[in-house]
Protein backbone atom coordinates (compact mmCIF):
# COMPACT_ATOMS: atom_id res chain seq x y z
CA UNK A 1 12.21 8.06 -8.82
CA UNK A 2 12.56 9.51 -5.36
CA UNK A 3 10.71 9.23 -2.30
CA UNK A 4 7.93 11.77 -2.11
CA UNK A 5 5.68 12.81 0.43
CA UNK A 6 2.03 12.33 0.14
CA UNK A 7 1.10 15.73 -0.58
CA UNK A 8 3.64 15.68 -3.54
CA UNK A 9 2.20 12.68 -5.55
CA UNK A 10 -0.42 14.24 -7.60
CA UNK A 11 2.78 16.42 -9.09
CA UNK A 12 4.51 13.08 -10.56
CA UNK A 13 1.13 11.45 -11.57
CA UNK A 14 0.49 11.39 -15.39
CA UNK A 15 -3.67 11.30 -16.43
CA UNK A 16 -5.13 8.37 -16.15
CA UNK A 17 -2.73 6.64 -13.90
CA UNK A 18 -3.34 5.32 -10.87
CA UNK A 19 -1.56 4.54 -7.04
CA UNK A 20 -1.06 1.02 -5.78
CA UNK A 21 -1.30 0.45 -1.82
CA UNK A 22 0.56 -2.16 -0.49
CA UNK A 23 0.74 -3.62 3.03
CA UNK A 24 4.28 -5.29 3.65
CA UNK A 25 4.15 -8.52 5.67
CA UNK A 26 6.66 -11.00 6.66
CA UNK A 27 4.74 -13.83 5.15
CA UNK A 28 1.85 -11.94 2.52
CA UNK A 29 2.06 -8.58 0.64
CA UNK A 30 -1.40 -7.34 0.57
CA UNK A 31 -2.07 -4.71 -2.80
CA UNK A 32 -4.76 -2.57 -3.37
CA UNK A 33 -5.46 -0.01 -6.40
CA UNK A 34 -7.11 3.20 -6.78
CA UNK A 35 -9.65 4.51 -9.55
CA UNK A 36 -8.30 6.82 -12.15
CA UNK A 37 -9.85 9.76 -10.47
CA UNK A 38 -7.74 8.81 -7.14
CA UNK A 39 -11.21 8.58 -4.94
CA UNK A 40 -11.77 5.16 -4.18
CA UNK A 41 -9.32 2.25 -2.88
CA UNK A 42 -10.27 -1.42 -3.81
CA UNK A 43 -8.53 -4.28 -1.95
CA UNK A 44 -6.80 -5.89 -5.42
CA UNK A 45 -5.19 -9.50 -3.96
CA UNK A 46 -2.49 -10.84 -1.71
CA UNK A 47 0.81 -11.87 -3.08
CA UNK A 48 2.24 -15.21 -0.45
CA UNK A 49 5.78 -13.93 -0.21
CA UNK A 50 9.03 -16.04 -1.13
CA UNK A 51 12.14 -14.24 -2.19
CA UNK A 52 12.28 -10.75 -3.30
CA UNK A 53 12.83 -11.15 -6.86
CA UNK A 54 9.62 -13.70 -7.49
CA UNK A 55 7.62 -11.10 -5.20
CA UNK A 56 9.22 -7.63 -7.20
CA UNK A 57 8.29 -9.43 -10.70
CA UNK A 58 4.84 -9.97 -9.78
CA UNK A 59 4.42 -6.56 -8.46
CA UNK A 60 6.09 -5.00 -11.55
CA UNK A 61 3.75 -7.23 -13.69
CA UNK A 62 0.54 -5.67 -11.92
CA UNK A 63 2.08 -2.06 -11.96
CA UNK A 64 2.21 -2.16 -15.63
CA UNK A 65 -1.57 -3.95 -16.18
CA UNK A 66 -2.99 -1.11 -13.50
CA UNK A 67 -1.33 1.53 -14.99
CA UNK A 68 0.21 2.53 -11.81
CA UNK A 69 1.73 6.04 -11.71
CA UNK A 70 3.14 5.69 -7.93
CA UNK A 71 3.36 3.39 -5.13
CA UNK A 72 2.02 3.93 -1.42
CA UNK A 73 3.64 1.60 1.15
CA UNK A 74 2.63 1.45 5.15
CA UNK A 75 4.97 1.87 7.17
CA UNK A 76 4.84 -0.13 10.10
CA UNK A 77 5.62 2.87 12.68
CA UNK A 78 5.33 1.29 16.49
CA UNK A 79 2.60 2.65 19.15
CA UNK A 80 5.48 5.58 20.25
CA UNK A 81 6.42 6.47 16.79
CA UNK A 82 9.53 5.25 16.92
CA UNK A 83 10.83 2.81 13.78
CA UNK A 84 11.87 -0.65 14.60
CA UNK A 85 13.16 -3.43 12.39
CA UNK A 86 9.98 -3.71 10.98
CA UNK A 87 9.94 -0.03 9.29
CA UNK A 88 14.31 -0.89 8.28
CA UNK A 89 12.75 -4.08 6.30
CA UNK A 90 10.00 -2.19 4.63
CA UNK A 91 12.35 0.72 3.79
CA UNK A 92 14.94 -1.91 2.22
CA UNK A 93 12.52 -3.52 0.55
CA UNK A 94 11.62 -0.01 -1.78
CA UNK A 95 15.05 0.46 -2.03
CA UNK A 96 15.55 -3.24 -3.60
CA UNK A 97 11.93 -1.79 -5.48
CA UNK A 98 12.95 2.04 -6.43
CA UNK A 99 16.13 -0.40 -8.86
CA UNK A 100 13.43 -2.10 -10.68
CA UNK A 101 11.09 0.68 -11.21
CA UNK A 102 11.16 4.20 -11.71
CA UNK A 103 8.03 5.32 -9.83
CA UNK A 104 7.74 7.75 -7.05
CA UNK A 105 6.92 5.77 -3.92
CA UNK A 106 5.43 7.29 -0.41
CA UNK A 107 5.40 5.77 2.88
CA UNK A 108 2.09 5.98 5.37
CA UNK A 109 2.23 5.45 8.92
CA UNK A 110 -0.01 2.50 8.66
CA UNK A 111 -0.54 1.70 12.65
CA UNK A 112 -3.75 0.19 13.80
CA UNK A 113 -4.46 -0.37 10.06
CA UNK A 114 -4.65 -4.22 10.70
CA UNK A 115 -6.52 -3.52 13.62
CA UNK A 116 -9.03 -1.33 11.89
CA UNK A 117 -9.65 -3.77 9.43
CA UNK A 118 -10.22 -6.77 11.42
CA UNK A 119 -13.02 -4.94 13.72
CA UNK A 120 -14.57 -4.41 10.62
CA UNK A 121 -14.55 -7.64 9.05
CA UNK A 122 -15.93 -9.47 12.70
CA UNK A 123 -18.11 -6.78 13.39
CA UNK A 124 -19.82 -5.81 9.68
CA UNK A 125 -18.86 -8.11 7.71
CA UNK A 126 -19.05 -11.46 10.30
CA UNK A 127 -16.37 -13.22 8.24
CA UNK A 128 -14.76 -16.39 9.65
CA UNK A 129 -11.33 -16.30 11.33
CA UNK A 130 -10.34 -18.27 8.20
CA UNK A 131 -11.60 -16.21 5.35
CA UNK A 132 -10.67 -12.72 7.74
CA UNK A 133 -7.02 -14.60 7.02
CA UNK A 134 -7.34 -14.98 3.60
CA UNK A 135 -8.10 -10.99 3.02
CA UNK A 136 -7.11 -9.04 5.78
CA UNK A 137 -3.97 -8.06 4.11
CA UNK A 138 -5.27 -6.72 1.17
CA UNK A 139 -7.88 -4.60 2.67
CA UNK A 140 -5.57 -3.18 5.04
CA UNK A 141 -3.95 -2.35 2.05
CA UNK A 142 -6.85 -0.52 0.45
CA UNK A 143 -7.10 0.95 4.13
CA UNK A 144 -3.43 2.47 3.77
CA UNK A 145 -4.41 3.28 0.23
CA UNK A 146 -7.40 5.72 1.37
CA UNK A 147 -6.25 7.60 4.36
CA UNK A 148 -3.03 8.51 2.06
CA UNK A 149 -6.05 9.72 -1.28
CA UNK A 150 -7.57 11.65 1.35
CA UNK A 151 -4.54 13.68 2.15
CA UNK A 152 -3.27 13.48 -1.46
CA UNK A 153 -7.11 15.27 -2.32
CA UNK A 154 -6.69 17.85 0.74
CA UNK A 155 -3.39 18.76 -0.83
CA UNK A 156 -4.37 19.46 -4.14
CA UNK A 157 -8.49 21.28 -2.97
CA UNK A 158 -5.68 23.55 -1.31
């Protein structure tokens, strides 16, 4: 399946499926799923990364019990929109991806995500630096996840 922009998605989505988030780390991969009726993003867990295979089969294994129709990775853009070697690692990594599964994937610029999330946890939900650790990833996940069902929803009220 190709690349597709955000506005495009609904178009490859069958009824009842569903879009994953995922937020691409160097040491975690934090996922987060969407409702049927692509409204609501829910932090889902955070996969400890080791190679690419063990990571790719657990991710295929939760596309296929979520009924995932398409995949929405951030895309680690820097401050001055350029793409560093953070952005070439997360656009190899759904190349390695697009040969094990034939879903349409989308990138989102998914700067200050972290950020966003963290302020959030200290400030409303007063979580420990330990347990902010433990989810961070995965609700910056469902963060990426609902800025990119907002646009998909503008694109299709159009």
């Amino acid at each position: 399946m190709p690349i597709v922009e955000p506005t495009q998605l609904h178009l490859h989505l069958q009824p009842g499926q569903r879009l994953m988030g995922i937020d691409l780390g160097s040491k975690t991969i934090g996922l987060a799923v969407c409702d049927a009726g692509l409204m609501v993003a829910s932090p889902l867990e955070t996969i400890k990364r080791t190679r690419f295979s063990v990571d790719a089969a657990a991710l295929v294994r939760l596309l296929g019990e979520y009924r995932i129709g398409a995949l929405i990775i951030g895309l680690p853009i820097n401050m001055d929109g350029s793409e560093g070697p953070r952005c070439q690692s997360t656009r190899q990594f759904a190349a390695n991806l697009m040969q094990l599964v034939d879903l349409p994937i989308t990138f989102w610029d998914e700067r200050l995500s972290t950020a966003a999330v963290e302020r959030v946890l200290i400030d409303e939900a007063d979580l420990s630096r330990k347990r902010r650790g433990e989810v961070i990833d995965k609700m910056a996940a469902a963060y990426i996840l609902q800025g990119a069902l907002e646009r998909v929803r503008a694109a299709t009220a159009t």
